[in-house]
PDB file of N, CA and C in Angstrom:
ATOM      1  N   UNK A   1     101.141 -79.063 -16.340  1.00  0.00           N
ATOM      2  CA  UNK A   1     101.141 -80.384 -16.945  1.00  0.00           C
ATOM      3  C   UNK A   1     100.276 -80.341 -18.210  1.00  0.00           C
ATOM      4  N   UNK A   2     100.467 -80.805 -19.372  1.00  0.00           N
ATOM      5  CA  UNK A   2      99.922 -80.952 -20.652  1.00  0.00           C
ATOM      6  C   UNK A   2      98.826 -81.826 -20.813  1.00  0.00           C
ATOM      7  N   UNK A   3      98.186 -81.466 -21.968  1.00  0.00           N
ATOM      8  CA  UNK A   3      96.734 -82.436 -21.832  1.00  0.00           C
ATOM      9  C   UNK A   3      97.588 -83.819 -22.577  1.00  0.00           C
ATOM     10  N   UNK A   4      96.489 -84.703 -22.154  1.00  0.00           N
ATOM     11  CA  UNK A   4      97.098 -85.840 -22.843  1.00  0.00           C
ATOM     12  C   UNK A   4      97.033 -86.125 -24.877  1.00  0.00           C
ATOM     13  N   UNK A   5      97.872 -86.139 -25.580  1.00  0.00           N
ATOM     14  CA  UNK A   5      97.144 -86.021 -27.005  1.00  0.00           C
ATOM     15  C   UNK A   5      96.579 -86.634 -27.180  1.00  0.00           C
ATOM     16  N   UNK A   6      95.443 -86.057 -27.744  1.00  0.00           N
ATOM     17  CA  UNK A   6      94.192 -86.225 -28.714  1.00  0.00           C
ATOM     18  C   UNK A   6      94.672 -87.717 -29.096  1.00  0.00           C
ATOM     19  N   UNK A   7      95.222 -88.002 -29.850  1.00  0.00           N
ATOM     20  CA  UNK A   7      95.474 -89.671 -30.702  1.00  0.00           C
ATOM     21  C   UNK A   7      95.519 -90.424 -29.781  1.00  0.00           C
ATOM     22  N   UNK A   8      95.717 -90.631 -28.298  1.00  0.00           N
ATOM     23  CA  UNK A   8      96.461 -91.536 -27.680  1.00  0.00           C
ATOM     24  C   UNK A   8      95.065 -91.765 -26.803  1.00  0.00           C
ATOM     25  N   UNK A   9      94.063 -91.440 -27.399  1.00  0.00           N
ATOM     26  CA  UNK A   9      92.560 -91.608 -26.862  1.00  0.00           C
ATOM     27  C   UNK A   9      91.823 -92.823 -28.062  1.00  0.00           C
ATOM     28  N   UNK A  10      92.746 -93.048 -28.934  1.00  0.00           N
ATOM     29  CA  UNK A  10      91.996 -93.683 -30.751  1.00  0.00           C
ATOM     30  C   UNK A  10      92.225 -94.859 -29.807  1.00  0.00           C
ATOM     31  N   UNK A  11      92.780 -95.825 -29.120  1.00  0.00           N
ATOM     32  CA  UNK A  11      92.892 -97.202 -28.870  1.00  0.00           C
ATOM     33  C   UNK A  11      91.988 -97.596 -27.831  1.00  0.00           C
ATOM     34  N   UNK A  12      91.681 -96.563 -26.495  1.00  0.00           N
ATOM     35  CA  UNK A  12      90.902 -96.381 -25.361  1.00  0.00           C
ATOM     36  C   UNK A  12      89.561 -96.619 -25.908  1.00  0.00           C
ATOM     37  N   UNK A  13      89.500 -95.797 -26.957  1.00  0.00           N
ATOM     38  CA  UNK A  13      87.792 -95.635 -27.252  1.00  0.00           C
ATOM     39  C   UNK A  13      87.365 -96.961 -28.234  1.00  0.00           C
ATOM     40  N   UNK A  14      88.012 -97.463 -28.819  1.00  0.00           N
ATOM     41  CA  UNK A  14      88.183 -98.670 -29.735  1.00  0.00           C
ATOM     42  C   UNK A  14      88.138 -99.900 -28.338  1.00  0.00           C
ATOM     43  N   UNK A  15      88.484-100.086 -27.507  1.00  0.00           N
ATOM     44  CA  UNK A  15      88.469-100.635 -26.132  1.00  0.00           C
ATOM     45  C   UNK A  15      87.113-100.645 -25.454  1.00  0.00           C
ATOM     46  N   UNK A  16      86.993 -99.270 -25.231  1.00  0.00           N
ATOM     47  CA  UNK A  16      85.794 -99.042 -24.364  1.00  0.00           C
ATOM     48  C   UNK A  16      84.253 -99.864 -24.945  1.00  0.00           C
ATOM     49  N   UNK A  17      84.234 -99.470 -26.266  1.00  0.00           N
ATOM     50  CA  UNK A  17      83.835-100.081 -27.527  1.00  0.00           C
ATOM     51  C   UNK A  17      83.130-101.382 -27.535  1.00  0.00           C
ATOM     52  N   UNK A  18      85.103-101.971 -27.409  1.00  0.00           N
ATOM     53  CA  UNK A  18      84.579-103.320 -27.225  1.00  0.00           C
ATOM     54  C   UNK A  18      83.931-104.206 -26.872  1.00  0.00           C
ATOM     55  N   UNK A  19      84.030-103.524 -25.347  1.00  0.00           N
ATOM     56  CA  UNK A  19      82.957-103.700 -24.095  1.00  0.00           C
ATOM     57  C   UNK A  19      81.778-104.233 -24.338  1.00  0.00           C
ATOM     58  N   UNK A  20      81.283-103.297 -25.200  1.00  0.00           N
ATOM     59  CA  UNK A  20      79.673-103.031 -25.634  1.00  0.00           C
ATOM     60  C   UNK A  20      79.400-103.921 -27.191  1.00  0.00           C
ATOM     61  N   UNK A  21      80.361-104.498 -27.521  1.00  0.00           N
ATOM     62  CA  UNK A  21      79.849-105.224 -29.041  1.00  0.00           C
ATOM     63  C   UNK A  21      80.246-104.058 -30.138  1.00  0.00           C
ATOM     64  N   UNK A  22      81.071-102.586 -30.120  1.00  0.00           N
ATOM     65  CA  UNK A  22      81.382-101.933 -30.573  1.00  0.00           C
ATOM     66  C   UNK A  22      80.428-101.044 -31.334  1.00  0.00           C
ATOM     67  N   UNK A  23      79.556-100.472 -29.951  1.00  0.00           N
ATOM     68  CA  UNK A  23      77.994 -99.531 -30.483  1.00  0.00           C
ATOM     69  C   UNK A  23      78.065 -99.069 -29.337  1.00  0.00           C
ATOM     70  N   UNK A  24      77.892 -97.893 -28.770  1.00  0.00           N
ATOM     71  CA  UNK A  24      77.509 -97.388 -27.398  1.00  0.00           C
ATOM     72  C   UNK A  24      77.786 -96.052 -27.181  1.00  0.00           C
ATOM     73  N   UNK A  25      76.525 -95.205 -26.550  1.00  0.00           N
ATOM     74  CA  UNK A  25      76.315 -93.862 -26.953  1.00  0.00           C
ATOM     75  C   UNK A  25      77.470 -93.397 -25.444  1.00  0.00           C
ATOM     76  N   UNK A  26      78.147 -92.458 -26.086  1.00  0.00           N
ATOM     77  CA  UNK A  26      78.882 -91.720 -25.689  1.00  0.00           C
ATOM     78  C   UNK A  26      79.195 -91.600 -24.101  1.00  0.00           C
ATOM     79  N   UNK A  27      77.902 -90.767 -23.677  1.00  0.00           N
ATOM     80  CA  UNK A  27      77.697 -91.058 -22.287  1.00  0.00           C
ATOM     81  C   UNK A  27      77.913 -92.058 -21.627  1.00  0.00           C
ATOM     82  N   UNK A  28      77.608 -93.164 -22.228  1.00  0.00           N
ATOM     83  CA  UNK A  28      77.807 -94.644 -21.551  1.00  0.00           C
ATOM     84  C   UNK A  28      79.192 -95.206 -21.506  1.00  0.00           C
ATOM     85  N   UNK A  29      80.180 -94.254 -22.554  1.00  0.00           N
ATOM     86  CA  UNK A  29      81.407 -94.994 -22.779  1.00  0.00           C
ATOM     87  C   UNK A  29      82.541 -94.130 -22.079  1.00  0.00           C
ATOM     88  N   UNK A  30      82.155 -93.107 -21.368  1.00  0.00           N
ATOM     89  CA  UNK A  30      83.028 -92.359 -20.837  1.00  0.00           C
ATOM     90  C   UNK A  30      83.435 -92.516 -19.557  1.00  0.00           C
ATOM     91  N   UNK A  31      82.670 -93.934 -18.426  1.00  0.00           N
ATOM     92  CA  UNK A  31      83.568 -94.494 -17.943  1.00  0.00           C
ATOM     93  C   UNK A  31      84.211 -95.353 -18.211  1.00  0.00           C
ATOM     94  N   UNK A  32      83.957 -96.185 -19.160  1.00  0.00           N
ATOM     95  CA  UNK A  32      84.753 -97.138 -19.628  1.00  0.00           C
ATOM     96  C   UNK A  32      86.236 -96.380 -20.145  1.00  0.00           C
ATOM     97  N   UNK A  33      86.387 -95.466 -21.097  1.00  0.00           N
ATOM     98  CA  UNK A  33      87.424 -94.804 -21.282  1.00  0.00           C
ATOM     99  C   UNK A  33      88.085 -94.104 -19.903  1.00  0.00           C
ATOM    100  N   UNK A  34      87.634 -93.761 -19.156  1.00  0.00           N
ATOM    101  CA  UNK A  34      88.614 -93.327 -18.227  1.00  0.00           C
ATOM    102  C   UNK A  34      89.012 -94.310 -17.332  1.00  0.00           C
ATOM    103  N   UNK A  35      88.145 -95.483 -17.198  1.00  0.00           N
ATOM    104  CA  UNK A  35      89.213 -96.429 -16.452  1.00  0.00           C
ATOM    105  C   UNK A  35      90.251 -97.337 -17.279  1.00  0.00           C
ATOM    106  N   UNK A  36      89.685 -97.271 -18.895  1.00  0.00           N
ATOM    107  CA  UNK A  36      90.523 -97.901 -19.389  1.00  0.00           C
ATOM    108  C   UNK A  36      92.328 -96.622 -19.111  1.00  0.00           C
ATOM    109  N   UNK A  37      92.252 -95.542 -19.136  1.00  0.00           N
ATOM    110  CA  UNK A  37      93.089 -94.702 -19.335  1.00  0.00           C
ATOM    111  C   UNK A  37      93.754 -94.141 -17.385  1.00  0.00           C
ATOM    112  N   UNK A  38      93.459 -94.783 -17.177  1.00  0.00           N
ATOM    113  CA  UNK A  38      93.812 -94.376 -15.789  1.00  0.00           C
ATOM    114  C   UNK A  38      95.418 -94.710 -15.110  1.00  0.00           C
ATOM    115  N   UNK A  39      95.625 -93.533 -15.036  1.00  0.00           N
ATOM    116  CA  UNK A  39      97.065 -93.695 -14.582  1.00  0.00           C
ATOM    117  C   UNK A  39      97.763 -93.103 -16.062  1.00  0.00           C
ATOM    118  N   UNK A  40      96.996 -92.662 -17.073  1.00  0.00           N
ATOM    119  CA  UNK A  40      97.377 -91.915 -18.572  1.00  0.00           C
ATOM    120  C   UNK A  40      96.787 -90.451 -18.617  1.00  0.00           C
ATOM    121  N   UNK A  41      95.398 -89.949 -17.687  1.00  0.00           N
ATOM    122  CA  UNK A  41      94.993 -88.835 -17.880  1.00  0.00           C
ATOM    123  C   UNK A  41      95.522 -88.230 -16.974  1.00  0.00           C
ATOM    124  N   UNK A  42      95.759 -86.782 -17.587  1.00  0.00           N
ATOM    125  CA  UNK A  42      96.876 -85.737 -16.645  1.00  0.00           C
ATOM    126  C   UNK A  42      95.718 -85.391 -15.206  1.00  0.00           C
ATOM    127  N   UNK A  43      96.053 -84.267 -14.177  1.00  0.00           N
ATOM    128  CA  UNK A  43      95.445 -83.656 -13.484  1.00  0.00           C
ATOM    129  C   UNK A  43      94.894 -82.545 -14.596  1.00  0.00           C
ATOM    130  N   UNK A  44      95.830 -81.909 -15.629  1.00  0.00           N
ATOM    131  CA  UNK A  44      95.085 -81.028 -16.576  1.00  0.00           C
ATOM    132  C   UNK A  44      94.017 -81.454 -17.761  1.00  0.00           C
ATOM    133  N   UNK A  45      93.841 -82.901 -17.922  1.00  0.00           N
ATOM    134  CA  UNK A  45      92.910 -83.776 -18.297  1.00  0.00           C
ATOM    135  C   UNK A  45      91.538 -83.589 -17.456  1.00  0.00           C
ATOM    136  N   UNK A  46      91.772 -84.027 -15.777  1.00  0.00           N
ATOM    137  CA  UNK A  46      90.979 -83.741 -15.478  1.00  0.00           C
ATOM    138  C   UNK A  46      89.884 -82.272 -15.011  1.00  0.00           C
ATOM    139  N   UNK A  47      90.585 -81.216 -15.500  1.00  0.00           N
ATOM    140  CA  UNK A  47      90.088 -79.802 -14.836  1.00  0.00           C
ATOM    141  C   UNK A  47      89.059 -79.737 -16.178  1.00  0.00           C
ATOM    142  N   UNK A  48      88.302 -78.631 -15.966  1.00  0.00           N
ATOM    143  CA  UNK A  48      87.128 -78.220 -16.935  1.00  0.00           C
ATOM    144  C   UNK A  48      87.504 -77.228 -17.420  1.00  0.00           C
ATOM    145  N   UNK A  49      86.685 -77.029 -18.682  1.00  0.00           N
ATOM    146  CA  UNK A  49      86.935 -76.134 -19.356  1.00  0.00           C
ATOM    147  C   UNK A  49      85.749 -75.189 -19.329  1.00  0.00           C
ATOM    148  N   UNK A  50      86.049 -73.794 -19.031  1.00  0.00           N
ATOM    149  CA  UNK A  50      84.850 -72.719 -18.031  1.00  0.00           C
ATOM    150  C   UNK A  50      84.439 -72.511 -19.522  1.00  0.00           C
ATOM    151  N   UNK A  51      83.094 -72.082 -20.200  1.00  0.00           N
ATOM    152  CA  UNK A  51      82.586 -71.472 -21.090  1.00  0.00           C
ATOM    153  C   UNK A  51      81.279 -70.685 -20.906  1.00  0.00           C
ATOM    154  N   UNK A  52      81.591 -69.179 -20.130  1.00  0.00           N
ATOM    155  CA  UNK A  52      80.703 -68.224 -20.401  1.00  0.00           C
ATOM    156  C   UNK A  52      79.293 -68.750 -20.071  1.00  0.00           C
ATOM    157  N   UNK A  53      79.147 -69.616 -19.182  1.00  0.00           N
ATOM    158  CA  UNK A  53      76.965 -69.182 -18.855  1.00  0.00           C
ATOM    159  C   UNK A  53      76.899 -70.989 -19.344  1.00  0.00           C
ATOM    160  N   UNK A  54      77.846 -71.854 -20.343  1.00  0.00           N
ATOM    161  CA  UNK A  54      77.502 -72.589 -20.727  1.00  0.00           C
ATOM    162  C   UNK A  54      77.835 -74.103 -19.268  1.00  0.00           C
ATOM    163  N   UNK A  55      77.510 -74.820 -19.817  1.00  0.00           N
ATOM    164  CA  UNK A  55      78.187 -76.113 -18.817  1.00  0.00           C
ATOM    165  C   UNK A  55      79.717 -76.503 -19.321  1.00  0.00           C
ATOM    166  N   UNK A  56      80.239 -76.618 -18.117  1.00  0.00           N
ATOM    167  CA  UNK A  56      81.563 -76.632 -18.050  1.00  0.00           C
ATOM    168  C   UNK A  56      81.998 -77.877 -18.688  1.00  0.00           C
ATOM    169  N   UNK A  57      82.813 -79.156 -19.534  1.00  0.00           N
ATOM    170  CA  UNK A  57      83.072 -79.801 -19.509  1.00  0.00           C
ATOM    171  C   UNK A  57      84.520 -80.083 -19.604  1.00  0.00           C
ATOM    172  N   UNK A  58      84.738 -81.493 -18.835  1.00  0.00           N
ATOM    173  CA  UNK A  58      86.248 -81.694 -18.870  1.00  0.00           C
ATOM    174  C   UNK A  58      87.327 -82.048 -19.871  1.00  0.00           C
ATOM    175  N   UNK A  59      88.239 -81.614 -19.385  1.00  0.00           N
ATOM    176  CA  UNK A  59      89.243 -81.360 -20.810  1.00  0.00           C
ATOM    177  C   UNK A  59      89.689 -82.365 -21.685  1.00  0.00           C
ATOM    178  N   UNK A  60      89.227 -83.529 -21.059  1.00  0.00           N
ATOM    179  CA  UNK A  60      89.405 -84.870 -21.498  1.00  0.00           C
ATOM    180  C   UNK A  60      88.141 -85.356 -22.388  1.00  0.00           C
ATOM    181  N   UNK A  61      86.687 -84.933 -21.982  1.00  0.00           N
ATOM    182  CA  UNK A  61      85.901 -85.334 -22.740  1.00  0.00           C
ATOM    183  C   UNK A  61      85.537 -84.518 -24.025  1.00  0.00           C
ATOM    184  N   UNK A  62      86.584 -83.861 -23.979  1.00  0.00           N
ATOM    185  CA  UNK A  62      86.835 -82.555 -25.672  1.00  0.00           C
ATOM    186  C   UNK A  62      88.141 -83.433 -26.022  1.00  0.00           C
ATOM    187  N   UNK A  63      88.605 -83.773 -25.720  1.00  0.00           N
ATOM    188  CA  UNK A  63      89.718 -84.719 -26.519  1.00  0.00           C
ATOM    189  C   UNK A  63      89.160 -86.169 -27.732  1.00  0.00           C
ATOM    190  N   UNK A  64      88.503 -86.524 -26.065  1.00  0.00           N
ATOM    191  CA  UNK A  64      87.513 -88.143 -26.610  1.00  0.00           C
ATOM    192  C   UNK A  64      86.741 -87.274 -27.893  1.00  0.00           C
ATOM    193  N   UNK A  65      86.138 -86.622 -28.019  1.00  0.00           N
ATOM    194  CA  UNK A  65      84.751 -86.183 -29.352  1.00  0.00           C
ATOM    195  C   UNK A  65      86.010 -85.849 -30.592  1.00  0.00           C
ATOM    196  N   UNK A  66      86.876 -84.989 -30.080  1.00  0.00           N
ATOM    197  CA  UNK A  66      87.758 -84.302 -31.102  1.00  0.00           C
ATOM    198  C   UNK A  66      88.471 -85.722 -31.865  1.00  0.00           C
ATOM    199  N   UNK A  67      89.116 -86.257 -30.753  1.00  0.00           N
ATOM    200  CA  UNK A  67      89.566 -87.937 -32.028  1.00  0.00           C
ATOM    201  C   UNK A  67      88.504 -88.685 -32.184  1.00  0.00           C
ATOM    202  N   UNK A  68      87.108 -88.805 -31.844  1.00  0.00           N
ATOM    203  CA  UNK A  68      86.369 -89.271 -32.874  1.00  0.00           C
ATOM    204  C   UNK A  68      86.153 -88.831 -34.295  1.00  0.00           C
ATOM    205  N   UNK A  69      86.057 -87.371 -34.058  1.00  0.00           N
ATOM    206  CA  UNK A  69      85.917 -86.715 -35.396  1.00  0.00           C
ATOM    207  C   UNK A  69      87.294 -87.634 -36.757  1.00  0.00           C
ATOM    208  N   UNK A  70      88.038 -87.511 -35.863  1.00  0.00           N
ATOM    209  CA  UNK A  70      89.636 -88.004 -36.506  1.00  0.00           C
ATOM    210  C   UNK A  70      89.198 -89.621 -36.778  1.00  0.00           C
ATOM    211  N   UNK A  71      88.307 -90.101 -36.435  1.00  0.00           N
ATOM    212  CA  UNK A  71      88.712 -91.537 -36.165  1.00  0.00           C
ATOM    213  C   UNK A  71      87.269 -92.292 -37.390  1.00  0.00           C
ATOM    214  N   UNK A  72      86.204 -90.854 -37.888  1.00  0.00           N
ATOM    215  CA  UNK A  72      85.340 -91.022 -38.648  1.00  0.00           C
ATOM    216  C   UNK A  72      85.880 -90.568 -40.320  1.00  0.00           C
ATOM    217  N   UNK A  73      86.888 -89.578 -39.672  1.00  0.00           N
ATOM    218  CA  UNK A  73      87.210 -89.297 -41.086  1.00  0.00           C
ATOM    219  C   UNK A  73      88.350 -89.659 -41.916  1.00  0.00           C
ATOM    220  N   UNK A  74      88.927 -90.642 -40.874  1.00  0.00           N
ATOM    221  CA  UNK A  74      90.077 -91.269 -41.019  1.00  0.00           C
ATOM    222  C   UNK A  74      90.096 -92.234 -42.748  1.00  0.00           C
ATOM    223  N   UNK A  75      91.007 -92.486 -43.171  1.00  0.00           N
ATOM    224  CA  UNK A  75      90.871 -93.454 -44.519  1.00  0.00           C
ATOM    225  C   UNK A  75      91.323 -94.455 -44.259  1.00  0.00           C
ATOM    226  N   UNK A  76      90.889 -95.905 -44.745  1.00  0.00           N
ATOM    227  CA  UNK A  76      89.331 -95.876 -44.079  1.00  0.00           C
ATOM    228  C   UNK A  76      88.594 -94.875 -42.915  1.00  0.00           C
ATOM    229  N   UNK A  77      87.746 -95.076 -42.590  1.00  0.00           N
ATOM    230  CA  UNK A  77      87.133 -94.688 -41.561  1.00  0.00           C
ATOM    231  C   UNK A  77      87.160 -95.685 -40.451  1.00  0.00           C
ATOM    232  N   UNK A  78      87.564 -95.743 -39.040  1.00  0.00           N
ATOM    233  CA  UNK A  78      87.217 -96.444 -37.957  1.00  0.00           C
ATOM    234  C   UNK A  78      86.250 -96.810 -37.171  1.00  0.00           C
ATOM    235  N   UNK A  79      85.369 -95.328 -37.192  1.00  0.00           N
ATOM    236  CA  UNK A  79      83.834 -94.940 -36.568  1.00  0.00           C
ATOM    237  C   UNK A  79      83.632 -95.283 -37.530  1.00  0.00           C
ATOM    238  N   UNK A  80      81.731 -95.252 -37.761  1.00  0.00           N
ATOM    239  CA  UNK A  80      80.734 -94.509 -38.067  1.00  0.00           C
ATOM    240  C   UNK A  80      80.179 -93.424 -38.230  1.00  0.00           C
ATOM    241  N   UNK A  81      80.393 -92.639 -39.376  1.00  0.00           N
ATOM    242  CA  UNK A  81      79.483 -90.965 -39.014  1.00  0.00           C
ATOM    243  C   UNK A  81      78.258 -90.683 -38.182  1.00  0.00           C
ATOM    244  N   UNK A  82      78.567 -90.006 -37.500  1.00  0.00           N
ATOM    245  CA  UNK A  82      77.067 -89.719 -36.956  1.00  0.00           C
ATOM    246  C   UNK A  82      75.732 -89.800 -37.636  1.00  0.00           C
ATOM    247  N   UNK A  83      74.677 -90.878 -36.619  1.00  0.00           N
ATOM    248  CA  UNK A  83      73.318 -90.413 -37.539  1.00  0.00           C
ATOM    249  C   UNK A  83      72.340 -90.307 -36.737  1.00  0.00           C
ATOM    250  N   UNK A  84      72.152 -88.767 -37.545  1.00  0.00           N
ATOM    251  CA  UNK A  84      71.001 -88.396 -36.345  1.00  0.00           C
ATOM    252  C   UNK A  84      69.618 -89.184 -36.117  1.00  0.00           C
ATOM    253  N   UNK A  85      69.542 -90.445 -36.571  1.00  0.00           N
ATOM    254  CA  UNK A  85      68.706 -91.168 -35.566  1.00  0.00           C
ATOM    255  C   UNK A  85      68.442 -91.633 -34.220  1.00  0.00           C
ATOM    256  N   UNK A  86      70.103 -91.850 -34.187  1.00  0.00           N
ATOM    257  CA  UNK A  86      70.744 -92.103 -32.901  1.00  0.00           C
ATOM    258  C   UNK A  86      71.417 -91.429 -32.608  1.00  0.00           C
ATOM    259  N   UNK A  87      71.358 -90.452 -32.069  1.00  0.00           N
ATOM    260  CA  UNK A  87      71.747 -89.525 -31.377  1.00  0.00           C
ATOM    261  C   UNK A  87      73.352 -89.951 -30.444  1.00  0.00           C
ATOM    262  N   UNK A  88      73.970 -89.338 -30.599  1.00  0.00           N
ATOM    263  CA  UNK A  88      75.360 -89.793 -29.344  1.00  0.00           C
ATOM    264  C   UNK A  88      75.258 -90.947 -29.410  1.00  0.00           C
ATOM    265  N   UNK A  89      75.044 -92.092 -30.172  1.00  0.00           N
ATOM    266  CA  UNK A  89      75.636 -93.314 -30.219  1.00  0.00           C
ATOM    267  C   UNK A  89      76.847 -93.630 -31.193  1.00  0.00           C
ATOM    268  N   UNK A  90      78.323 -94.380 -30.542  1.00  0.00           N
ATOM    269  CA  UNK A  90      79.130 -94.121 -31.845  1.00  0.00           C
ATOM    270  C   UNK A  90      79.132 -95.459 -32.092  1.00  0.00           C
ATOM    271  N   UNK A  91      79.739 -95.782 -33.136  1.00  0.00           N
ATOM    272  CA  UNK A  91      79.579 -97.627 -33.735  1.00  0.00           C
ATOM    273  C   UNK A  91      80.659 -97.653 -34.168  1.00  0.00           C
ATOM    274  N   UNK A  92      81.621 -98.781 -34.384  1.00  0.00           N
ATOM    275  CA  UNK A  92      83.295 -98.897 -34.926  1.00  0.00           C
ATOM    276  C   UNK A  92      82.889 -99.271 -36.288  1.00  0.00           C
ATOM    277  N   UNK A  93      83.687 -99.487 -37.382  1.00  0.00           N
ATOM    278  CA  UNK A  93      83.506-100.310 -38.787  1.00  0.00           C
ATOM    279  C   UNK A  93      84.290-101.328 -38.750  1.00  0.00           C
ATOM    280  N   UNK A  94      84.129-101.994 -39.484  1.00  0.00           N
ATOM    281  CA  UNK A  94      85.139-103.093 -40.156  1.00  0.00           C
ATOM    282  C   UNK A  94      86.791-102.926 -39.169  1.00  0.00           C
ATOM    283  N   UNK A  95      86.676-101.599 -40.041  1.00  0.00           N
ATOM    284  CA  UNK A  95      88.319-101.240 -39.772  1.00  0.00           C
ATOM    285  C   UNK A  95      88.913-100.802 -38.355  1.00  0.00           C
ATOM    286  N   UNK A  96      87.632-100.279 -37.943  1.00  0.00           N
ATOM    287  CA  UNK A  96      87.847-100.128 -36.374  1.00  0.00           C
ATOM    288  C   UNK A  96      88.405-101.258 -35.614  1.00  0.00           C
ATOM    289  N   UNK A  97      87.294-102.076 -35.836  1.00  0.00           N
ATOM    290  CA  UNK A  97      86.787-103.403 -35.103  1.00  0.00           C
ATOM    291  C   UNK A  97      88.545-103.913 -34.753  1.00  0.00           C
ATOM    292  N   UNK A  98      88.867-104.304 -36.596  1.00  0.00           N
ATOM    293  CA  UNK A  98      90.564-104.997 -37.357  1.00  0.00           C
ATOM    294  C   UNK A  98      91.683-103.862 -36.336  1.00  0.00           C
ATOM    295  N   UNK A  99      91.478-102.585 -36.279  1.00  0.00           N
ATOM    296  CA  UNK A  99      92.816-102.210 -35.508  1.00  0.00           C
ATOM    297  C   UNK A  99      92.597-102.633 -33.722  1.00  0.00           C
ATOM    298  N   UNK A 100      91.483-102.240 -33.327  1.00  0.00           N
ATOM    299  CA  UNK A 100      91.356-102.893 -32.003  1.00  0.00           C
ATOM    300  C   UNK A 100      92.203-103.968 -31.920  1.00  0.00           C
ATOM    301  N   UNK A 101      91.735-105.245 -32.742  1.00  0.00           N
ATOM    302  CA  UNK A 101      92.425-107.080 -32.147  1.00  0.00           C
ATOM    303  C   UNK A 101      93.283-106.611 -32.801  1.00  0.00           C
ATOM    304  N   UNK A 102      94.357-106.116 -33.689  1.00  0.00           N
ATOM    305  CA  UNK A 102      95.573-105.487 -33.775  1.00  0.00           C
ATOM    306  C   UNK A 102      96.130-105.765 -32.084  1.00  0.00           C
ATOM    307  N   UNK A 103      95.466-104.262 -31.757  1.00  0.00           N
ATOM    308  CA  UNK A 103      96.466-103.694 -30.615  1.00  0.00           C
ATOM    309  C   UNK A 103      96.070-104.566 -29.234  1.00  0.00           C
ATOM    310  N   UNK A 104      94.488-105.092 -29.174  1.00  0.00           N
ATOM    311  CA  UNK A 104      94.530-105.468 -27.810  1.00  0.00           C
ATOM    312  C   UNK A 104      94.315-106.969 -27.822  1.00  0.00           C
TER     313      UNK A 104
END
């Protein structure tokens, strides 16, 4: 079974988001994204990915980071770039915020 694509995580996390006033560090938003997505993430979503001595993480929470990257560098931008003040906290923009009440 195939992982779920990367893009089809941009509306979940814009959701999860919401939750929170559209600010909330990572960790905190990764149950919100999987229950928002439930009944959408594969069984191959859920398996880990083994890396050599390192900590294993699941194949789904390398999806969620990978379309953030997509979702900061997007034109506009949706995120916020990372700042290392705040560590793993992501924040939506303007434009984020506008496609969210779009879709939900």
């Amino acid at each position: 079974m195939a992982l779920t694509p990367r893009d089809e995580f941009r509306i979940p996390i814009l959701q999860a988001l919401a939750r929170y006033g559209g600010k909330r560090k990572l960790e905190l938003l990764y149950d919100a994204i999987e229950e928002i997505m439930a009944g959408i993430l594969t069984q191959n979503d859920m398996e880990y990915y083994q890396d050599n001595g390192r900590t294993a993480e699941l194949k789904w929470h390398t999806s969620v980071r990978a379309e953030r990257y997509w979702m900061v560098k997007n034109k506009p931008p949706l995120l916020l770039p990372p700042d290392p003040r705040q560590h793993g906290v992501w924040q939506w923009t303007e434009e984020g915020r506008k496609l969210y009440e779009k879709n939900c």
